[in-house]
Protein backbone atom coordinates (compact mmCIF):
# COMPACT_ATOMS: atom_id res chain seq x y z
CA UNK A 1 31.12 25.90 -48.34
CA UNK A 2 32.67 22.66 -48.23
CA UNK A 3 30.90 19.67 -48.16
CA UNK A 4 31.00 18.28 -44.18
CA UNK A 5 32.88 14.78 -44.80
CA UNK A 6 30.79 11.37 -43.55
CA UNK A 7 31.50 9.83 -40.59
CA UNK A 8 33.80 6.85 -40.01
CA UNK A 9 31.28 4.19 -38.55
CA UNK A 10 32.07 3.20 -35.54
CA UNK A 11 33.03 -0.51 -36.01
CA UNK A 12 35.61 0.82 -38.79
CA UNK A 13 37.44 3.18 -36.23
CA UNK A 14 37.34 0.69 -33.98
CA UNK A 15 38.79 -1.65 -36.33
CA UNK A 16 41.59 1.26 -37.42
CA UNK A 17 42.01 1.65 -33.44
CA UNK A 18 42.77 -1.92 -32.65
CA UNK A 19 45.25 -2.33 -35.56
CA UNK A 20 47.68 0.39 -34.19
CA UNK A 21 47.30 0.22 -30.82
CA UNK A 22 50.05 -2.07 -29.22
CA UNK A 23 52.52 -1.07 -32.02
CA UNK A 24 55.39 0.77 -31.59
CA UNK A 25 56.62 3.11 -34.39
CA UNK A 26 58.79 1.85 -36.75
CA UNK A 27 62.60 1.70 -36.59
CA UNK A 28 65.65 0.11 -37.49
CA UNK A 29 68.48 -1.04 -35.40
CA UNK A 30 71.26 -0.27 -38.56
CA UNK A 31 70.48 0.16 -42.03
CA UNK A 32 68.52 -2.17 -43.83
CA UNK A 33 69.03 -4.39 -46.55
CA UNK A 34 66.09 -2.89 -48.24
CA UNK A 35 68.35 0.11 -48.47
CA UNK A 36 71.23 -0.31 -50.02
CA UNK A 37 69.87 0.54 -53.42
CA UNK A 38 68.85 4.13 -52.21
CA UNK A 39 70.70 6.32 -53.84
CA UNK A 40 71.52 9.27 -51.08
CA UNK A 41 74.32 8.70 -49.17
CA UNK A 42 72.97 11.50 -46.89
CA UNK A 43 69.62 9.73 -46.62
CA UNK A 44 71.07 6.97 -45.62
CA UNK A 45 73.29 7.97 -43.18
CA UNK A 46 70.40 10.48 -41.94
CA UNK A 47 68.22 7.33 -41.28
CA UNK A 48 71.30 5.08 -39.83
CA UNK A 49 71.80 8.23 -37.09
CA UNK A 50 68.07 8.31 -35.93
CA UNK A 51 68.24 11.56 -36.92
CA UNK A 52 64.08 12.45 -38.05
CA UNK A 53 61.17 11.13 -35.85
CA UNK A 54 59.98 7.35 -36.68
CA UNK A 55 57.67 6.67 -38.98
CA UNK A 56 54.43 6.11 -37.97
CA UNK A 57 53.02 2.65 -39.10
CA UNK A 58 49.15 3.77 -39.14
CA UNK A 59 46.41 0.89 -39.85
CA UNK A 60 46.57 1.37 -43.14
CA UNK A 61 50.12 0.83 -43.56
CA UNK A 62 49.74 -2.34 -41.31
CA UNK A 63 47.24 -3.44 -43.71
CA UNK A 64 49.59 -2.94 -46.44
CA UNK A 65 52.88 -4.90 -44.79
CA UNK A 66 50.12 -7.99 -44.00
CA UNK A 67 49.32 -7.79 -47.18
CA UNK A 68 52.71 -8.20 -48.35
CA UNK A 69 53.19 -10.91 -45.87
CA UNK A 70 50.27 -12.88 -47.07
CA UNK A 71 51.49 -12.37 -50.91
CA UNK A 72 54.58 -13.84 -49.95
CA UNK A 73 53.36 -16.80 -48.48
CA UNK A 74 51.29 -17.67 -51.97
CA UNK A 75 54.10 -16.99 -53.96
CA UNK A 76 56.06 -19.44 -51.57
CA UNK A 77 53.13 -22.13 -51.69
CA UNK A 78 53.61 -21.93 -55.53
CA UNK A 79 57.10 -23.22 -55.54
CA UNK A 80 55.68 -26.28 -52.83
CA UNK A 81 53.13 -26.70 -55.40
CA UNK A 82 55.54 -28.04 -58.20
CA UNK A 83 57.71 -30.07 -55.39
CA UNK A 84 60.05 -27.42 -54.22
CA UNK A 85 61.56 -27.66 -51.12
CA UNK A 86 61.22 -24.13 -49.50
CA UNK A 87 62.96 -23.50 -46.13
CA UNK A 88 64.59 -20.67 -43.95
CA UNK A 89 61.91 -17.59 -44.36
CA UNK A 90 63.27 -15.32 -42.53
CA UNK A 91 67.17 -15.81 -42.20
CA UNK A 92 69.20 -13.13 -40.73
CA UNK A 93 71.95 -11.45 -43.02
CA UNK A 94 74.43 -9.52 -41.10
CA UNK A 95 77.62 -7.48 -42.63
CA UNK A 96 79.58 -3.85 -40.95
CA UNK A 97 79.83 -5.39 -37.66
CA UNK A 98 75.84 -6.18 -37.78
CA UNK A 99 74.80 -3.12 -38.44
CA UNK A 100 73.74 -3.70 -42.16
CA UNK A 101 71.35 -6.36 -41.59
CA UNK A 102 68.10 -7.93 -43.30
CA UNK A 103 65.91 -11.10 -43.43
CA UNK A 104 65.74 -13.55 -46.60
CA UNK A 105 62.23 -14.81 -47.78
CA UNK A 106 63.43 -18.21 -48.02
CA UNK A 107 65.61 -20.63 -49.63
CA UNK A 108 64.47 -22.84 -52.70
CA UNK A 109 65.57 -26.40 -53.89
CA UNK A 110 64.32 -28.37 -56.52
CA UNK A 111 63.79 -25.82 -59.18
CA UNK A 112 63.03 -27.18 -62.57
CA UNK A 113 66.16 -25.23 -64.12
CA UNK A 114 68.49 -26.11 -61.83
CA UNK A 115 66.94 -28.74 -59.65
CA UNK A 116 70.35 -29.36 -57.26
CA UNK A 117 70.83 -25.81 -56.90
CA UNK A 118 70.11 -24.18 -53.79
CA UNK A 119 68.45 -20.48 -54.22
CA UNK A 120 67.90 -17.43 -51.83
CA UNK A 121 63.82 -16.75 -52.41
CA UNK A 122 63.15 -13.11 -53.15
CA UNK A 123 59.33 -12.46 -53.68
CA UNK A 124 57.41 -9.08 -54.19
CA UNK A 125 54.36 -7.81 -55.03
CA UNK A 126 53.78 -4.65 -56.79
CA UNK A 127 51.25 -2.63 -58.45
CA UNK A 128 51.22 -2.66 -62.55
CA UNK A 129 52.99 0.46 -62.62
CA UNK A 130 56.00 -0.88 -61.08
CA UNK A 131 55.65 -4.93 -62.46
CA UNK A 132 55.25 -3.69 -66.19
CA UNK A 133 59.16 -2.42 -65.91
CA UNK A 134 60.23 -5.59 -64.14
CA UNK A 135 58.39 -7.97 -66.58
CA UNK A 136 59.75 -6.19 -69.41
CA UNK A 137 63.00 -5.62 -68.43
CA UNK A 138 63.95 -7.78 -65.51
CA UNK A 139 64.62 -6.99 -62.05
CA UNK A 140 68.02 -5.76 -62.61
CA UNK A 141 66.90 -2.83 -64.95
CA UNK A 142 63.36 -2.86 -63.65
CA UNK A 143 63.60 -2.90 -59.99
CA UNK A 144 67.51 -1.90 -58.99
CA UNK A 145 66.69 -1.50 -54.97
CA UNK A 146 65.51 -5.13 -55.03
CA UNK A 147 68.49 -6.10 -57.15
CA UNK A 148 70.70 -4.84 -55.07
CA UNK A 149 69.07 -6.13 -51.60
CA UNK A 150 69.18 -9.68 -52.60
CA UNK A 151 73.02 -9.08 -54.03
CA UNK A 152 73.42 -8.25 -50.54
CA UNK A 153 71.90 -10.94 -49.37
CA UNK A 154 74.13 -13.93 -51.79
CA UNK A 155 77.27 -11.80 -50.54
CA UNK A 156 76.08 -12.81 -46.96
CA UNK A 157 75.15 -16.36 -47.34
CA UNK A 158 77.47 -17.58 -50.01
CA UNK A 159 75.06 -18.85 -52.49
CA UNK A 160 75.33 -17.76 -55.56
CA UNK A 161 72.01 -17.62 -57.13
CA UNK A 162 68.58 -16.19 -56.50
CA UNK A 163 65.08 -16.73 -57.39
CA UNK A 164 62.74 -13.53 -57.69
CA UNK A 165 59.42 -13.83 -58.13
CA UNK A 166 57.57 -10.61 -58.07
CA UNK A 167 53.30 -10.92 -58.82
CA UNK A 168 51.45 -7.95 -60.34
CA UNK A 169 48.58 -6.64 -57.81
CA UNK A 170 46.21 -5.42 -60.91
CA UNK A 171 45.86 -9.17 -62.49
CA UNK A 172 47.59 -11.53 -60.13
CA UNK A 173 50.43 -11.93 -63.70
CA UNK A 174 54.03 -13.14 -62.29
CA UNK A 175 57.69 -12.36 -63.56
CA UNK A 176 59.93 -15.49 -61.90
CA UNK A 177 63.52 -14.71 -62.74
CA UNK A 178 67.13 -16.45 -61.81
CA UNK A 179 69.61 -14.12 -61.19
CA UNK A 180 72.98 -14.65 -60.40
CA UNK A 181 75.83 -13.88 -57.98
CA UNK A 182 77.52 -10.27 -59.20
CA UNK A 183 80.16 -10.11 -56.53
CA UNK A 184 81.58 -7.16 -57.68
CA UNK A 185 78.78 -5.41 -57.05
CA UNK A 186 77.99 -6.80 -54.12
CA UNK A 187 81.10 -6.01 -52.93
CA UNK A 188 80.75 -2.39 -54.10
CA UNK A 189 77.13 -1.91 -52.41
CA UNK A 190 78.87 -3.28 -49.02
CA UNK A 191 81.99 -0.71 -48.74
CA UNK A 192 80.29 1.87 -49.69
CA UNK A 193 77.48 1.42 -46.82
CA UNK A 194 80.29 0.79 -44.58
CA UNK A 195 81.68 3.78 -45.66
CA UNK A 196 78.54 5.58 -45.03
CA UNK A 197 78.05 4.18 -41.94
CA UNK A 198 81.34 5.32 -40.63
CA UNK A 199 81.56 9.05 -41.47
CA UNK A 200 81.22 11.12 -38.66
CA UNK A 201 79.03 14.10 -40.63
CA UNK A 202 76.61 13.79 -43.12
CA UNK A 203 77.48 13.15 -46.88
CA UNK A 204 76.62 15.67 -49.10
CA UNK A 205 72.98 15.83 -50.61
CA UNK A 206 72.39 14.48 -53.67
CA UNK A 207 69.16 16.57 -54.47
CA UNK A 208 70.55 20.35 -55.25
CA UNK A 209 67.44 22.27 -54.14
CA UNK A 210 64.41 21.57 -52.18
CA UNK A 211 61.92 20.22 -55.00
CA UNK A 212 63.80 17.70 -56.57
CA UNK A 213 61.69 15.32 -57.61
CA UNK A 214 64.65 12.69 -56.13
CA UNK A 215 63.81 14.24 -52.66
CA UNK A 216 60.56 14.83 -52.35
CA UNK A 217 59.09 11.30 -51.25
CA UNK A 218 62.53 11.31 -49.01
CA UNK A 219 61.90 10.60 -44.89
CA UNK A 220 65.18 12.68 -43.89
CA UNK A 221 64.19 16.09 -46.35
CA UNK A 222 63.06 18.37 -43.15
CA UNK A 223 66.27 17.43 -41.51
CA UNK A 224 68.52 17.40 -44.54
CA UNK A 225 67.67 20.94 -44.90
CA UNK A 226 67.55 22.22 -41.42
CA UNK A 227 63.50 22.93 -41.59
CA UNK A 228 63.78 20.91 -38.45
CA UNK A 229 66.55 20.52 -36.31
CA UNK A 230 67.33 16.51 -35.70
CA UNK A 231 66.48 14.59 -32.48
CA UNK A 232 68.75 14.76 -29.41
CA UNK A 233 70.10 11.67 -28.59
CA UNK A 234 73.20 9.24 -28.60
CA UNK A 235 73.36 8.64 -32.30
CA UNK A 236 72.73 12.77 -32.98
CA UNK A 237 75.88 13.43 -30.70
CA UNK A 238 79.33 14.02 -31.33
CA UNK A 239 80.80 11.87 -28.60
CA UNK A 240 78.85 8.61 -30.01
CA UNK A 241 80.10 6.53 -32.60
CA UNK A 242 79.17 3.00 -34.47
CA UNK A 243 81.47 -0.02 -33.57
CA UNK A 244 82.66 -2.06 -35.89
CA UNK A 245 82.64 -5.74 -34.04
CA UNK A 246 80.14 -7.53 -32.81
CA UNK A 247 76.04 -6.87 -33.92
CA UNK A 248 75.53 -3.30 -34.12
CA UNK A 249 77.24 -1.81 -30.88
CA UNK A 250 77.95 1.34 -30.03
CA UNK A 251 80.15 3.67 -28.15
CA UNK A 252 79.96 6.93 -26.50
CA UNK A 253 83.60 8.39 -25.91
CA UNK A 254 82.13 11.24 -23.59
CA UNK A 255 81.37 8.20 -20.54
CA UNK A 256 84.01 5.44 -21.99
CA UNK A 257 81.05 2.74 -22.35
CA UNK A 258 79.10 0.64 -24.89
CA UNK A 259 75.60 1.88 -25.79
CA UNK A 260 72.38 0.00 -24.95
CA UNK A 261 69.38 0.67 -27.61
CA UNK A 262 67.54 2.21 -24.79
CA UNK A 263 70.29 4.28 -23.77
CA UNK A 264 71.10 5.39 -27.31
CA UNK A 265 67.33 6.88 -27.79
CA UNK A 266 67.31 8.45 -24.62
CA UNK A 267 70.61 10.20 -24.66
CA UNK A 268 72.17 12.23 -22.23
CA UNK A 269 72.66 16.09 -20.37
CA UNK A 270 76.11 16.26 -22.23
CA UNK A 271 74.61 15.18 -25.29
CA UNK A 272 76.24 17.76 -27.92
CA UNK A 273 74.96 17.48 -31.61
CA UNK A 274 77.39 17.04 -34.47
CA UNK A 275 77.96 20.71 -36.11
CA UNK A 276 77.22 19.30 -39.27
CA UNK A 277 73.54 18.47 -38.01
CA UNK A 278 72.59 22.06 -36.98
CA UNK A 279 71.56 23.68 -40.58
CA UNK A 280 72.09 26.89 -41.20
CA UNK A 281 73.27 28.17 -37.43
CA UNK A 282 76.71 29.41 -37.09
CA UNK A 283 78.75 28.32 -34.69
CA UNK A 284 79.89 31.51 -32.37
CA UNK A 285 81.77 30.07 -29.61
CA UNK A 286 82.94 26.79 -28.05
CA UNK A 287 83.69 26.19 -23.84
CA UNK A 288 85.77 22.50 -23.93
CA UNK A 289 85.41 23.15 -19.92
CA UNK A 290 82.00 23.40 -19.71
CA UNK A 291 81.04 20.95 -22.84
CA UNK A 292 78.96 23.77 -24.69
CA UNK A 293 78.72 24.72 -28.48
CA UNK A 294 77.05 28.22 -28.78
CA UNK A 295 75.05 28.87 -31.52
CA UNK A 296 73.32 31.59 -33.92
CA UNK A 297 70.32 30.54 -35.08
CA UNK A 298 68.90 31.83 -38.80
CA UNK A 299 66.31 34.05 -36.81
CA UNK A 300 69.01 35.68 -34.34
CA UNK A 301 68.28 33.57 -31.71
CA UNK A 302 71.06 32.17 -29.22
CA UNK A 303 71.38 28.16 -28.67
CA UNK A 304 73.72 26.87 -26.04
CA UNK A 305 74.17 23.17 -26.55
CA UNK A 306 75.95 20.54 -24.83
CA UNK A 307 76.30 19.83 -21.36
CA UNK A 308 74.32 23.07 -19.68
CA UNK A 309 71.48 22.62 -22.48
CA UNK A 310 71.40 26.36 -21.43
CA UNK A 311 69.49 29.38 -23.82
CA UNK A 312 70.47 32.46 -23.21
């Protein structure tokens, strides 16, 4: 028998309650900066399309991200220690018509190395695991999804340097690196997010079966491989599509209009999901007068979709 598991106390559950109630779950209006280092394509666009549930920020997690917040604002009183001038936490970077889109951690003058040189402040926190690689190596080598966020983030403010500063969790050690401006790569890591962002099916995976180790930490994998089939809404549907002007619009052909957020998550009766999103059903008929798609499913099972949302 196994043991029975203690109870939470009651001040602790209270204290877990508080922390996540008020919260909504966690989503992104376009693909973030943090991002563009993944290396899926199909994640990617699977997260830009809304197409698996939110994650759920639970109070540990919240813990986690104050954490982080609080780390960053030591690392940033470290700088004002030596007579830095620190400025801008928190400055937007847009690019795709707004719908790549981040936040700097700051800006930096008055660094000893280059003392008239204006920085963008990139500051992390990691356990020794992952700071032992960065340390050794530097962030380029050691940490490529936060070399290629803060590439991202030079392309979009036109500096041309940044100053990382990453502390080690373990033993409070810090790696403090200058980087500079690769805007080839930059440039690279842009298209090809725009590129993403504008294909009107999902990319191919990049895992080839179901346990790859690549996949298995990955949000989108019960999607990606049809064990669930992907929410219905505006961003799921074939008539919707991303605009490219303006900050992160867009469009549904079906009603000729612009999209609201709201009106993007709550979709629509005609709503008809893009073929490429229902995994493993085959298509066996198609009525352009009544807006339907009829599907197989991999059990037998018929699935009308579109504007009817009937099952026969």
């Amino acid at each position: 028998m196994p043991p029975i598991p203690k109870p939470t106390p009651s001040t602790q559950r209270a204290i877990q309650d508080a922390l996540e109630s008020g919260h909504d779950e966690w989503e992104s209006v376009g693909v973030p900066a943090g991002d563009i280092g993944v290396e899926c394509d199909r994640a990617i666009w699977l997260a830009f399309r809304r197409a698996s549930i939110p994650e759920h920020i639970d109070w540990r997690k919240r813990r986690i991200f104050e954490r982080g917040n609080i780390e960053e604002e030591r690392l940033l009183d470290l700088l004002r220690l030596i007579g830095c001038e620190v400025w801008g936490q928190q400055d937007r970077v847009r690019a795709v018509g707004g719908h790549l889109r981040g936040k700097i951690d700051g800006r930096v003058l008055g660094l000893i190395e280059a003392p008239k040189k204006e920085h963008v402040f990139e500051c992390k926190s990691a356990k020794e695991e992952y700071f032992k690689p960065v340390k050794k190596n530097g962030v380029k080598v050691g940490m490529p999804k936060h070399y290629a966020t803060f590439q991202f983030y030079m392309y979009g403010l036109g500096l041309d340097r940044v100053y990382y500063m990453m502390s080690n969790k373990n033993d409070e050690d810090l790696h403090l690196e200058r980087v500079p401006y690769d805007p080839e790569f930059a440039m690279r890591q842009v298209a090809r997010i725009e590129r993403i962002i504008n294909m009107p099916e999902p990319p191919s995976r990049m895992c080839t079966k179901r346990d790859d180790f690549r996949g298995v930490l990955c949000r989108q994998a019960a999607v990606c491989w049809g064990e669930v089939r992907a929410r219905s809404h505006c961003r799921t549907c074939i008539h919707s599509s991303p605009l490219m002007d303006g900050n992160a619009g867009w469009d549904c052909a079906r009603w000729s209009k612009p999209l609201s957020l709201d009106e993007q998550d709550a979709g629509c009766p005609a709503m008809l999901y893009i073929p490429a999103l229902m995994i493993g059903y085959e298509q066996i008929d198609c009525d352009e007068e009544a807006e339907t798609i009829t599907y197989r499913s991999p059990t037998g099972d018929i699935y009308v979709d579109g504007a009817s949302k009937e099952a026969a």
